[in-house]
PDB file of N, CA and C in Angstrom:
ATOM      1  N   UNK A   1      -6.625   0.696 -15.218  1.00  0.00           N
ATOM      2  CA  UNK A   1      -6.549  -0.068 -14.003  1.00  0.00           C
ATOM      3  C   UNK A   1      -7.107  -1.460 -14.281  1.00  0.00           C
ATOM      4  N   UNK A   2      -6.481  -2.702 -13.794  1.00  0.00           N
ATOM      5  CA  UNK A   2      -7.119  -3.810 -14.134  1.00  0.00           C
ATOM      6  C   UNK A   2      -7.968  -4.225 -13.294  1.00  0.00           C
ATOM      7  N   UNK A   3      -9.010  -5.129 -13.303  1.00  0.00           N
ATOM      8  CA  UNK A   3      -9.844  -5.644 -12.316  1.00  0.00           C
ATOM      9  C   UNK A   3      -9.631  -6.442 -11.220  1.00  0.00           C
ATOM     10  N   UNK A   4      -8.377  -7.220 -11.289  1.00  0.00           N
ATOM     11  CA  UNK A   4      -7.549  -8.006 -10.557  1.00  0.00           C
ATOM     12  C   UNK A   4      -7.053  -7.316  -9.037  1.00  0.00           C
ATOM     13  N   UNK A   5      -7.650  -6.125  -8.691  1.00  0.00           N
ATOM     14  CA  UNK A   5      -6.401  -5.195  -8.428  1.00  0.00           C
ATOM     15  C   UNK A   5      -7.241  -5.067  -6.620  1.00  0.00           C
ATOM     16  N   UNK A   6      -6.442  -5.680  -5.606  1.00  0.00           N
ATOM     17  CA  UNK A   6      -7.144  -5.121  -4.949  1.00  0.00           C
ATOM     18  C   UNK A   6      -6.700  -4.143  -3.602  1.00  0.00           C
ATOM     19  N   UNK A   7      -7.990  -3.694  -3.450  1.00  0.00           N
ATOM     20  CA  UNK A   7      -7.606  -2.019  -2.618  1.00  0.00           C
ATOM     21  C   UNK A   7      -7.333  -2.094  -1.483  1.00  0.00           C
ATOM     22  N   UNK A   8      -7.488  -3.135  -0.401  1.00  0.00           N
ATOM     23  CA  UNK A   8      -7.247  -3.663   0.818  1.00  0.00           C
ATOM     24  C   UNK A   8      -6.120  -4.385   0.883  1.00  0.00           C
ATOM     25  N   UNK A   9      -5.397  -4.947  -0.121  1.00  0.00           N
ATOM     26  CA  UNK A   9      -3.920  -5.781   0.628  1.00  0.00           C
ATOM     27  C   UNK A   9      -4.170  -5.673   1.635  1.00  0.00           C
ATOM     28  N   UNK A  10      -4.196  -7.262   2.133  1.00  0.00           N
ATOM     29  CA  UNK A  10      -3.758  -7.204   3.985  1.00  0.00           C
ATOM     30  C   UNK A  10      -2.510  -7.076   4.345  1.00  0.00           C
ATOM     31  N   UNK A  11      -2.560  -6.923   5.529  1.00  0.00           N
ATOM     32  CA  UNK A  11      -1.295  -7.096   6.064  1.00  0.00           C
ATOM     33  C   UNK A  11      -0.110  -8.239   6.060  1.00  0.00           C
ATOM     34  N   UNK A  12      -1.321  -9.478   6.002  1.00  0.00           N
ATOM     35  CA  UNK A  12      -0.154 -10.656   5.428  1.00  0.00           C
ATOM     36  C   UNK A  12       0.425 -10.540   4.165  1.00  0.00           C
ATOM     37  N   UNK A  13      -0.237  -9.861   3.328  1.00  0.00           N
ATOM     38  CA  UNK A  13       0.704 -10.006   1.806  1.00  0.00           C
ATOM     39  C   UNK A  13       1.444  -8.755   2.226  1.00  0.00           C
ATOM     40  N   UNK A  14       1.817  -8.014   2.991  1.00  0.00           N
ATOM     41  CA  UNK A  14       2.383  -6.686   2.934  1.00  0.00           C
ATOM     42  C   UNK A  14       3.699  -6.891   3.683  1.00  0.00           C
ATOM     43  N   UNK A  15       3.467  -7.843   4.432  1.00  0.00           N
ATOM     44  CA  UNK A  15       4.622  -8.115   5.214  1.00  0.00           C
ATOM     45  C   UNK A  15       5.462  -9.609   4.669  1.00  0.00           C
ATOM     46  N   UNK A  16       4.237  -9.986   3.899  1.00  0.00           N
ATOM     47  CA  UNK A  16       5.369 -10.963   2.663  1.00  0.00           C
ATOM     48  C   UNK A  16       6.178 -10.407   1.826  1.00  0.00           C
ATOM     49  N   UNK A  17       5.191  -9.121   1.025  1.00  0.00           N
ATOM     50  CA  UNK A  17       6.332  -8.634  -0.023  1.00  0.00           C
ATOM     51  C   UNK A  17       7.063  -7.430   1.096  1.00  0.00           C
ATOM     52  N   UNK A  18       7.347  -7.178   1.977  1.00  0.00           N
ATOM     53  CA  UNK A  18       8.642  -6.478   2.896  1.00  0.00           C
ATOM     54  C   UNK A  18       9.594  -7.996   3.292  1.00  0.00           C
ATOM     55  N   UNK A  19       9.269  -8.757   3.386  1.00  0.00           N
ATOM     56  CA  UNK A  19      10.442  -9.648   3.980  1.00  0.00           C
ATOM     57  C   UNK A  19      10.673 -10.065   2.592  1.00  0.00           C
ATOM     58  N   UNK A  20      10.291 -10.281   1.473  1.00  0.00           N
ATOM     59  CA  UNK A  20      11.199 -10.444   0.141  1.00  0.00           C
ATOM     60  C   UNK A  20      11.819  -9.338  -0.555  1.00  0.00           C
ATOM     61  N   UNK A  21      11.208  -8.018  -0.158  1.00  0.00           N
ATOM     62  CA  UNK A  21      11.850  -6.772  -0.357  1.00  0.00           C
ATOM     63  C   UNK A  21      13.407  -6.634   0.461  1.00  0.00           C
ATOM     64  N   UNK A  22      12.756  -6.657   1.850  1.00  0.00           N
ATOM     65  CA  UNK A  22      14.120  -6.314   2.688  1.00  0.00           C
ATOM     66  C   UNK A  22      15.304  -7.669   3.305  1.00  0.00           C
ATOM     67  N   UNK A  23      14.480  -8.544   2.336  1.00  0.00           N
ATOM     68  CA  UNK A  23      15.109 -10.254   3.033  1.00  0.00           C
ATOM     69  C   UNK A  23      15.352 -10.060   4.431  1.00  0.00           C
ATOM     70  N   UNK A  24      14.284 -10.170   4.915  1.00  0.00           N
ATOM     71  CA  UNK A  24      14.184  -9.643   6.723  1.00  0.00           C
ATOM     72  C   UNK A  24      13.484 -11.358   7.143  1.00  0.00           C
ATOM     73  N   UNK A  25      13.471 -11.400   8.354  1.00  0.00           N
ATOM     74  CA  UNK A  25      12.529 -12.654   8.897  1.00  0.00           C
ATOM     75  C   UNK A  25      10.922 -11.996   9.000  1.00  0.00           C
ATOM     76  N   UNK A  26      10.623 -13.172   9.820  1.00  0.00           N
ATOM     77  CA  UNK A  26       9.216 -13.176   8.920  1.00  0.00           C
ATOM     78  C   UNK A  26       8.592 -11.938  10.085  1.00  0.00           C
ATOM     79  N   UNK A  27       9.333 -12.029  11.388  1.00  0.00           N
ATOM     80  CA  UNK A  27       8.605 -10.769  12.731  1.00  0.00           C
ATOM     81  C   UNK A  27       9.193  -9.882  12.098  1.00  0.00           C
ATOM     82  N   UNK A  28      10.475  -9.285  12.098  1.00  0.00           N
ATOM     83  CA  UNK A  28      10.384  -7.829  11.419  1.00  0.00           C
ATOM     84  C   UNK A  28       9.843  -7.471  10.313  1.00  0.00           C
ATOM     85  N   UNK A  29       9.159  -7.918   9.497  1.00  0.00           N
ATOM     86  CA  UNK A  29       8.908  -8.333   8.515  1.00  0.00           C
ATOM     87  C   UNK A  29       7.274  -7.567   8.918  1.00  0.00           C
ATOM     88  N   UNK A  30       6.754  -8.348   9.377  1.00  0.00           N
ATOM     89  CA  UNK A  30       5.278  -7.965  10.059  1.00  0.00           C
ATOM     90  C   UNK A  30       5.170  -7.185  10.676  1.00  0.00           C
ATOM     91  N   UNK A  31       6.103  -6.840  11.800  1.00  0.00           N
ATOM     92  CA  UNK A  31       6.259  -5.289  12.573  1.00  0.00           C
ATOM     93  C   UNK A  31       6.540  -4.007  11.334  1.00  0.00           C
ATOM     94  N   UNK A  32       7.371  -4.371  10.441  1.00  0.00           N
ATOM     95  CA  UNK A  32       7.079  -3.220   9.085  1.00  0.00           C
ATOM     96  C   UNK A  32       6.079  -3.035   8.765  1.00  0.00           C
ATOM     97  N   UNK A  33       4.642  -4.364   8.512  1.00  0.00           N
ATOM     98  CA  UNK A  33       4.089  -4.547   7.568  1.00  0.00           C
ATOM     99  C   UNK A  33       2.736  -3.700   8.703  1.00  0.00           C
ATOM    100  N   UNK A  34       3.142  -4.033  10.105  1.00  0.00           N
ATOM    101  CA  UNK A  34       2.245  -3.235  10.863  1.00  0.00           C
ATOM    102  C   UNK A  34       2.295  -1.579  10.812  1.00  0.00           C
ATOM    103  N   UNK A  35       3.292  -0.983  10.960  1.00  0.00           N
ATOM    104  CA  UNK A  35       3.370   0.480  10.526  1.00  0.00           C
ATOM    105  C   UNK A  35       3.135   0.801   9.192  1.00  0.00           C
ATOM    106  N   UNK A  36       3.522   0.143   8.058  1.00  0.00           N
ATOM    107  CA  UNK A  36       2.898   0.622   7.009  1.00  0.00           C
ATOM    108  C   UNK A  36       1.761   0.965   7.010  1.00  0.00           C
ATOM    109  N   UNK A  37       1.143  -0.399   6.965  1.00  0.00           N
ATOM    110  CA  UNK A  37      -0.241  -0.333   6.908  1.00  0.00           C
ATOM    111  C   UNK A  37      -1.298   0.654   8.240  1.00  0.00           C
ATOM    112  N   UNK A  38      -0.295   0.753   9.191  1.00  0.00           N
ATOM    113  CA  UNK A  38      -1.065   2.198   9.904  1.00  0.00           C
ATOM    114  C   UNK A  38      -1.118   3.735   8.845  1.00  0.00           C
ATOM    115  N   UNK A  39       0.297   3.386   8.425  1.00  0.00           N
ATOM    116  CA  UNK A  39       0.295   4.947   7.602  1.00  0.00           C
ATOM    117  C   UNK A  39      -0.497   4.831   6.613  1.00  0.00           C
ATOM    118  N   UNK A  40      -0.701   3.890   5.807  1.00  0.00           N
ATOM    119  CA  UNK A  40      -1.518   4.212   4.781  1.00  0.00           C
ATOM    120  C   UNK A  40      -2.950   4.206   5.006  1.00  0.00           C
ATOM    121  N   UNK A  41      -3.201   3.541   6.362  1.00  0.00           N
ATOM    122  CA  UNK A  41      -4.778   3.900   7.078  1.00  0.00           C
ATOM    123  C   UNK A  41      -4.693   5.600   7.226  1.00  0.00           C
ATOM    124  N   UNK A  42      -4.016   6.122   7.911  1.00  0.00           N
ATOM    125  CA  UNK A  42      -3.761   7.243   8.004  1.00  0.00           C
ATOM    126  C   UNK A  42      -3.701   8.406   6.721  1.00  0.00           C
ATOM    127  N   UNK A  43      -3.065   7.560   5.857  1.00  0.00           N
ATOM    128  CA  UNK A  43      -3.102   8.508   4.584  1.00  0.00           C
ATOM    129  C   UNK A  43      -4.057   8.475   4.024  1.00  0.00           C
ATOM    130  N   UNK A  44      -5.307   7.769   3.861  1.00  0.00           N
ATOM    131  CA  UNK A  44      -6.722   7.227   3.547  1.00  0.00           C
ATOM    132  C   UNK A  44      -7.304   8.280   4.386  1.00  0.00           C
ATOM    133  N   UNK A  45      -7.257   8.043   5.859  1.00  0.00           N
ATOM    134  CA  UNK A  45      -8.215   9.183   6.205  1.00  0.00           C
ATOM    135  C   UNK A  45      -7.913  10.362   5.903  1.00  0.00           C
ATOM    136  N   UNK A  46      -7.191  10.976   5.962  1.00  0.00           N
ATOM    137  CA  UNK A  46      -6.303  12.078   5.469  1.00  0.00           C
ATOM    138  C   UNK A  46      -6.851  12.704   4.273  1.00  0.00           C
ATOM    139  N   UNK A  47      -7.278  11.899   3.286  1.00  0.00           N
ATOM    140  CA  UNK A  47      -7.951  12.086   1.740  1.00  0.00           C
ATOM    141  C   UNK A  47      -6.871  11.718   0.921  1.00  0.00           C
ATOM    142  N   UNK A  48      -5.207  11.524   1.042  1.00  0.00           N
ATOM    143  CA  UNK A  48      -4.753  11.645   0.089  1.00  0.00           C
ATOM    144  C   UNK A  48      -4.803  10.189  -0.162  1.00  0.00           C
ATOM    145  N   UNK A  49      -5.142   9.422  -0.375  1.00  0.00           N
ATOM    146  CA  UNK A  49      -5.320   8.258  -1.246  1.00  0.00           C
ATOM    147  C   UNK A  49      -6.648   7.194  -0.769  1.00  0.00           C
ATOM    148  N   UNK A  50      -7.256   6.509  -2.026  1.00  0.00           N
ATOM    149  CA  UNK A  50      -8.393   5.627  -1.404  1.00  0.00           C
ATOM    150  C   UNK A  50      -8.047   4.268  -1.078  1.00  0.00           C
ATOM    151  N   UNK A  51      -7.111   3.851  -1.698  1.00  0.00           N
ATOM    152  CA  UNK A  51      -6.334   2.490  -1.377  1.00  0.00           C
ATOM    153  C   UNK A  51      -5.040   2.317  -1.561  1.00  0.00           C
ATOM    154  N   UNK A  52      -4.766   0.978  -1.787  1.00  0.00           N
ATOM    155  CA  UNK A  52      -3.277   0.403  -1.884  1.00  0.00           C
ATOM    156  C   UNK A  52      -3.889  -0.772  -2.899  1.00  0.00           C
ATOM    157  N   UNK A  53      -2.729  -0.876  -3.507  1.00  0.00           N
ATOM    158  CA  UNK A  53      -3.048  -2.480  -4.171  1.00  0.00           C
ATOM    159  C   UNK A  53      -1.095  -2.884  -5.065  1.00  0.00           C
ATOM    160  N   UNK A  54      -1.019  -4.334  -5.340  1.00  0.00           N
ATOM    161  CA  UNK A  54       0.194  -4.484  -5.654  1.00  0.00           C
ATOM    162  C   UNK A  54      -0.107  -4.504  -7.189  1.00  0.00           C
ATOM    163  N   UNK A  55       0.281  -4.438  -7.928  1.00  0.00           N
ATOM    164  CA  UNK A  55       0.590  -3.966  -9.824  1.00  0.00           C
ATOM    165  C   UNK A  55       0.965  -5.830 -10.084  1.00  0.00           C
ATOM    166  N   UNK A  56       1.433  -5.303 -11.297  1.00  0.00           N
ATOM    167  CA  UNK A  56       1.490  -6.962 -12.230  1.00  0.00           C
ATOM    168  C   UNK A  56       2.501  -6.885 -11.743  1.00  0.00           C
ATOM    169  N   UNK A  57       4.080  -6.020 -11.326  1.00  0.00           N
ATOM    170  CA  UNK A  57       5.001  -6.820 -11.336  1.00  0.00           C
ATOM    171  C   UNK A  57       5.462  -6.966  -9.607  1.00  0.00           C
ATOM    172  N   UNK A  58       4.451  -6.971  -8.945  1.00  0.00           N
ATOM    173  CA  UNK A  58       4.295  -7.365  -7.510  1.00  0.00           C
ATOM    174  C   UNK A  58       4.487  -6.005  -6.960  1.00  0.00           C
ATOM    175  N   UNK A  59       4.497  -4.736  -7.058  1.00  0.00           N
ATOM    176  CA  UNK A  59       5.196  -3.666  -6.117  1.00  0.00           C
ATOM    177  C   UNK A  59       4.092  -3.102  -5.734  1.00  0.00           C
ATOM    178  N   UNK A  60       3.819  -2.704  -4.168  1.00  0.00           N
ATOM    179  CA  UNK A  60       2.786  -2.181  -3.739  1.00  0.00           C
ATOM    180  C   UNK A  60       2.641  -0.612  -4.388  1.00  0.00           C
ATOM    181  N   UNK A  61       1.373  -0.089  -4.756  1.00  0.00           N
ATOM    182  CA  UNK A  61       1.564   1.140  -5.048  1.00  0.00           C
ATOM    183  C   UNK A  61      -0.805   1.676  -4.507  1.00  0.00           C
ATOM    184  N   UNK A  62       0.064   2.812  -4.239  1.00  0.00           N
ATOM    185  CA  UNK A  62      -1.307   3.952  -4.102  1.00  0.00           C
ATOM    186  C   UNK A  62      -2.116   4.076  -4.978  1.00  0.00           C
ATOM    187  N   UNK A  63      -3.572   4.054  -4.707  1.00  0.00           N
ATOM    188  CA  UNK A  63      -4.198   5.225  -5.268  1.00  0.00           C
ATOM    189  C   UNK A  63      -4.472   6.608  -4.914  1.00  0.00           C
ATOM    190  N   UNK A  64      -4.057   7.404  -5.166  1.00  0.00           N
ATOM    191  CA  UNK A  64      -4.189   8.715  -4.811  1.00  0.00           C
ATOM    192  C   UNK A  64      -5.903   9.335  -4.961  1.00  0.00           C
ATOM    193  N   UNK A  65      -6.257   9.962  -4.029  1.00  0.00           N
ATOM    194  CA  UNK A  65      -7.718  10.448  -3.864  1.00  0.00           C
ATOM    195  C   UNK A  65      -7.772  11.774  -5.236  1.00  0.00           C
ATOM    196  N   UNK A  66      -9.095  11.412  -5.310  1.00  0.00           N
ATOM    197  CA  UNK A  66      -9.524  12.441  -6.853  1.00  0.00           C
ATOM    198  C   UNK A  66      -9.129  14.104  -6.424  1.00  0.00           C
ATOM    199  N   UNK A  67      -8.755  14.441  -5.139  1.00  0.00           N
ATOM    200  CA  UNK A  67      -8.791  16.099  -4.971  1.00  0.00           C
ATOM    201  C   UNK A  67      -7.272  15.981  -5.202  1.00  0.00           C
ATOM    202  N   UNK A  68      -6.243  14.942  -4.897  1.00  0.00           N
ATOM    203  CA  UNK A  68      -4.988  14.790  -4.729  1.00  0.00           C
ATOM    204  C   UNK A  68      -4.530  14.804  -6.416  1.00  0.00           C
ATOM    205  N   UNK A  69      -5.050  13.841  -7.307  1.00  0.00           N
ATOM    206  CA  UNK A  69      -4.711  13.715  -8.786  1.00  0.00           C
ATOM    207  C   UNK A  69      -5.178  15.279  -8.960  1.00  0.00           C
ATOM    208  N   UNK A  70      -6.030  15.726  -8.713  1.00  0.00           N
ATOM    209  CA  UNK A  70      -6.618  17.350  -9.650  1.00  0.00           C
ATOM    210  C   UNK A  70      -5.965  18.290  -8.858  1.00  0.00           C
ATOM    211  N   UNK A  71      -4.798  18.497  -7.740  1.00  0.00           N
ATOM    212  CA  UNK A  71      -4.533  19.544  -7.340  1.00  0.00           C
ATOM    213  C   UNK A  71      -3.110  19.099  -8.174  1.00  0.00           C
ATOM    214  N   UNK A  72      -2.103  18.289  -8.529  1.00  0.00           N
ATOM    215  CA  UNK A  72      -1.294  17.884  -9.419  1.00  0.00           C
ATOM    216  C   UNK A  72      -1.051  17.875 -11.092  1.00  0.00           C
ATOM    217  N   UNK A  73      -2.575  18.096 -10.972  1.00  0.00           N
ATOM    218  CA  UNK A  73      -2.885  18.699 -12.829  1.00  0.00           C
ATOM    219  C   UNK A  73      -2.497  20.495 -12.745  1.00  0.00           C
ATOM    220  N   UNK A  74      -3.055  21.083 -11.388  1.00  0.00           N
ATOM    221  CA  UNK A  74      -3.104  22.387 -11.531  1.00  0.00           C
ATOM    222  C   UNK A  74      -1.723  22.852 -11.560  1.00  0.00           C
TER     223      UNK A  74
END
């Protein structure tokens, strides 16, 4: 994992990279970027993941929570 990496993406970069994902305007764009980011609040409390963060080649991706990686080994 690099150090660069961070676990909160807001919602403004989330609904930047959905309107360059879905070439949408910039409100639907943010109304996506608002439900995402509910679900992945949701999936956080949930346990299955501790954050979000975007990678080197811009794509948002999970971290999955430590009980979630070790029930996937089993």
């Amino acid at each position: 994992m690099t150090t660069d990496i961070n676990q909160s993406t807001s919602i403004d970069s989330i609904a930047a990279y959905l309107k360059l994902k879905n070439q949408c305007d910039e409100k639907k764009a943010f109304i996506e970027a608002k439900q995402m980011m509910h679900e992945l609040l949701q999936m956080r409390q949930q346990g299955l993941i501790t954050g979000w963060y975007f990678n080197e080649q811009g794509k948002l991706e999970l971290l999955p929570a430590e009980k979630t990686q070790h029930s996937r080994v089993k």
